[in-house]
C-alpha atoms as a PDB file:
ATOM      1  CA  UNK A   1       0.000   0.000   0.000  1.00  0.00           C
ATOM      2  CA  UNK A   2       1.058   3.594  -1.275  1.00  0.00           C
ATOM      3  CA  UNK A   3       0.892   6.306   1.767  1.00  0.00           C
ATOM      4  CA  UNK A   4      -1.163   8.949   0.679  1.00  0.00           C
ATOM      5  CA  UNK A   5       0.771  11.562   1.654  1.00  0.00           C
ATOM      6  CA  UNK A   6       3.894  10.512  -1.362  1.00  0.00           C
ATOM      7  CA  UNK A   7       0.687  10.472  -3.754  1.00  0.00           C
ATOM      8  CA  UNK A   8       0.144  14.152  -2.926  1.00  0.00           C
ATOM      9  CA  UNK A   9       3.487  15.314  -2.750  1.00  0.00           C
ATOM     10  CA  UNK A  10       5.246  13.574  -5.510  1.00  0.00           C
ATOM     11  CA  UNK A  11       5.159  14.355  -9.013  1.00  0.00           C
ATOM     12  CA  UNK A  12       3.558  12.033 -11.419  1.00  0.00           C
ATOM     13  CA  UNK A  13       6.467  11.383 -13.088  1.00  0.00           C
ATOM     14  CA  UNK A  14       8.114  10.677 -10.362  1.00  0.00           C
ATOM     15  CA  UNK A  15       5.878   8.034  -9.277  1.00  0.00           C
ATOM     16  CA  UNK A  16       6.184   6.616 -12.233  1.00  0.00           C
ATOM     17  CA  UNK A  17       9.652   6.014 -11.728  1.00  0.00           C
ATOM     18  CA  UNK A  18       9.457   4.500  -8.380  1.00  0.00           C
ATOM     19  CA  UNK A  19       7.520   1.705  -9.971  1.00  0.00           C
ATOM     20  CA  UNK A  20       9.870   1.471 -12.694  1.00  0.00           C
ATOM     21  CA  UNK A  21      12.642   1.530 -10.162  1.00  0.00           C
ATOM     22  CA  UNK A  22      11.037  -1.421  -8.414  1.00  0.00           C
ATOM     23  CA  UNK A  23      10.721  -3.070 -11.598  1.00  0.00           C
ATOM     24  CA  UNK A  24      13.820  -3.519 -12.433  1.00  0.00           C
ATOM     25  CA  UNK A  25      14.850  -4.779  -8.734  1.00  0.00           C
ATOM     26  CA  UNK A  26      12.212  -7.446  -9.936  1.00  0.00           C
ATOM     27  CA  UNK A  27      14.106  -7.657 -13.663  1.00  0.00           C
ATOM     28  CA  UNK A  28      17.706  -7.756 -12.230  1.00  0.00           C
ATOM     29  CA  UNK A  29      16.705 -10.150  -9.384  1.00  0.00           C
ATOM     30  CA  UNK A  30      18.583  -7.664  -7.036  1.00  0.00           C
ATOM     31  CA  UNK A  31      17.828  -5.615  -4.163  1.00  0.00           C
ATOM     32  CA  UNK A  32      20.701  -3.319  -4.473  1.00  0.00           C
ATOM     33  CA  UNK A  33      21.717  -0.266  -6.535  1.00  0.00           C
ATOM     34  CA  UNK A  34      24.879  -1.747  -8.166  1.00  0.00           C
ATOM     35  CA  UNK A  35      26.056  -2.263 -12.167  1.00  0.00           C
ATOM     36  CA  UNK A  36      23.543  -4.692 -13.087  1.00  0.00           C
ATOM     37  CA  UNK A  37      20.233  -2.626 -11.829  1.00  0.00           C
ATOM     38  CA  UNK A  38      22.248   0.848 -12.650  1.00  0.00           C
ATOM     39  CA  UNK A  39      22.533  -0.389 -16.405  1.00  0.00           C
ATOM     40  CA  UNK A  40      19.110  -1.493 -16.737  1.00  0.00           C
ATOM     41  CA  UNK A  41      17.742   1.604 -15.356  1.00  0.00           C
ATOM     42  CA  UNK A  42      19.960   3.560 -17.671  1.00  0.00           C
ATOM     43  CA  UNK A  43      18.208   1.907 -20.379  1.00  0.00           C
ATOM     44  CA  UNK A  44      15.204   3.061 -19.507  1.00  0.00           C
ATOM     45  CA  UNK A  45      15.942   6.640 -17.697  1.00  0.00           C
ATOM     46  CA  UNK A  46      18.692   9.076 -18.554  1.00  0.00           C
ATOM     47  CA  UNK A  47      20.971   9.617 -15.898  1.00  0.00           C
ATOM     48  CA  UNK A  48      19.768  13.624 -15.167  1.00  0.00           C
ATOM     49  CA  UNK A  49      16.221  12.174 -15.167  1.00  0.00           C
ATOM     50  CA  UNK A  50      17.275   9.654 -12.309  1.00  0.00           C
ATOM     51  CA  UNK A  51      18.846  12.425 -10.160  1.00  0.00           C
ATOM     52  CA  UNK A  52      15.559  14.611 -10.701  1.00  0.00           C
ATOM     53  CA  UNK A  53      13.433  11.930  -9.380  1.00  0.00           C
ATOM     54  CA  UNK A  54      15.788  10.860  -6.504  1.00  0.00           C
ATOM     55  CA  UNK A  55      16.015  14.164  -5.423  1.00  0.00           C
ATOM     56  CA  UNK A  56      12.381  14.877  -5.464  1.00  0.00           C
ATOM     57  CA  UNK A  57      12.201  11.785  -3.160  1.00  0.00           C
ATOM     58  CA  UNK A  58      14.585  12.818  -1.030  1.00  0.00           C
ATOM     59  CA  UNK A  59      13.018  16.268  -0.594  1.00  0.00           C
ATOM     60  CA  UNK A  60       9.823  14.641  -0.055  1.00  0.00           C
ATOM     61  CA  UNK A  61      11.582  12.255   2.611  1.00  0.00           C
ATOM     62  CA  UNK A  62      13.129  15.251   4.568  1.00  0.00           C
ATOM     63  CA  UNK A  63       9.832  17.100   4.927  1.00  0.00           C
ATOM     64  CA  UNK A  64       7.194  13.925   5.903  1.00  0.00           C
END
């Protein structure tokens, strides 16, 4: 279950790519952030677009 509170704050874009992001932990079989989930999700995100949407979570995780 989604709190409601990151479907208010976040952008919709950037909830997008939390599910992506979780996707590809599912894809990669991995539950960490190294080459083999990095490359995947570089093949679906540019690497600019990734640090947007991190640091919008972030932000959001500092504040709630």
């Amino acid at each position: 279950m989604i709190n409601e509170s990151v479907l208010n704050n976040l952008s919709e874009d950037c909830l997008t790519y939390i599910i992506v992001h979780e996707i590809v932990h599912k894809l990669t079989n991995t539950r960490s952030h190294g080459a083999k989930f990095l490359n995947k999700l570089l093949s679906i995100y540019s690497m600019d677009d990734i640090i947007k949407y991190e640091t919008e979570i972030t932000k959001f995780n500092t504040i709630s």
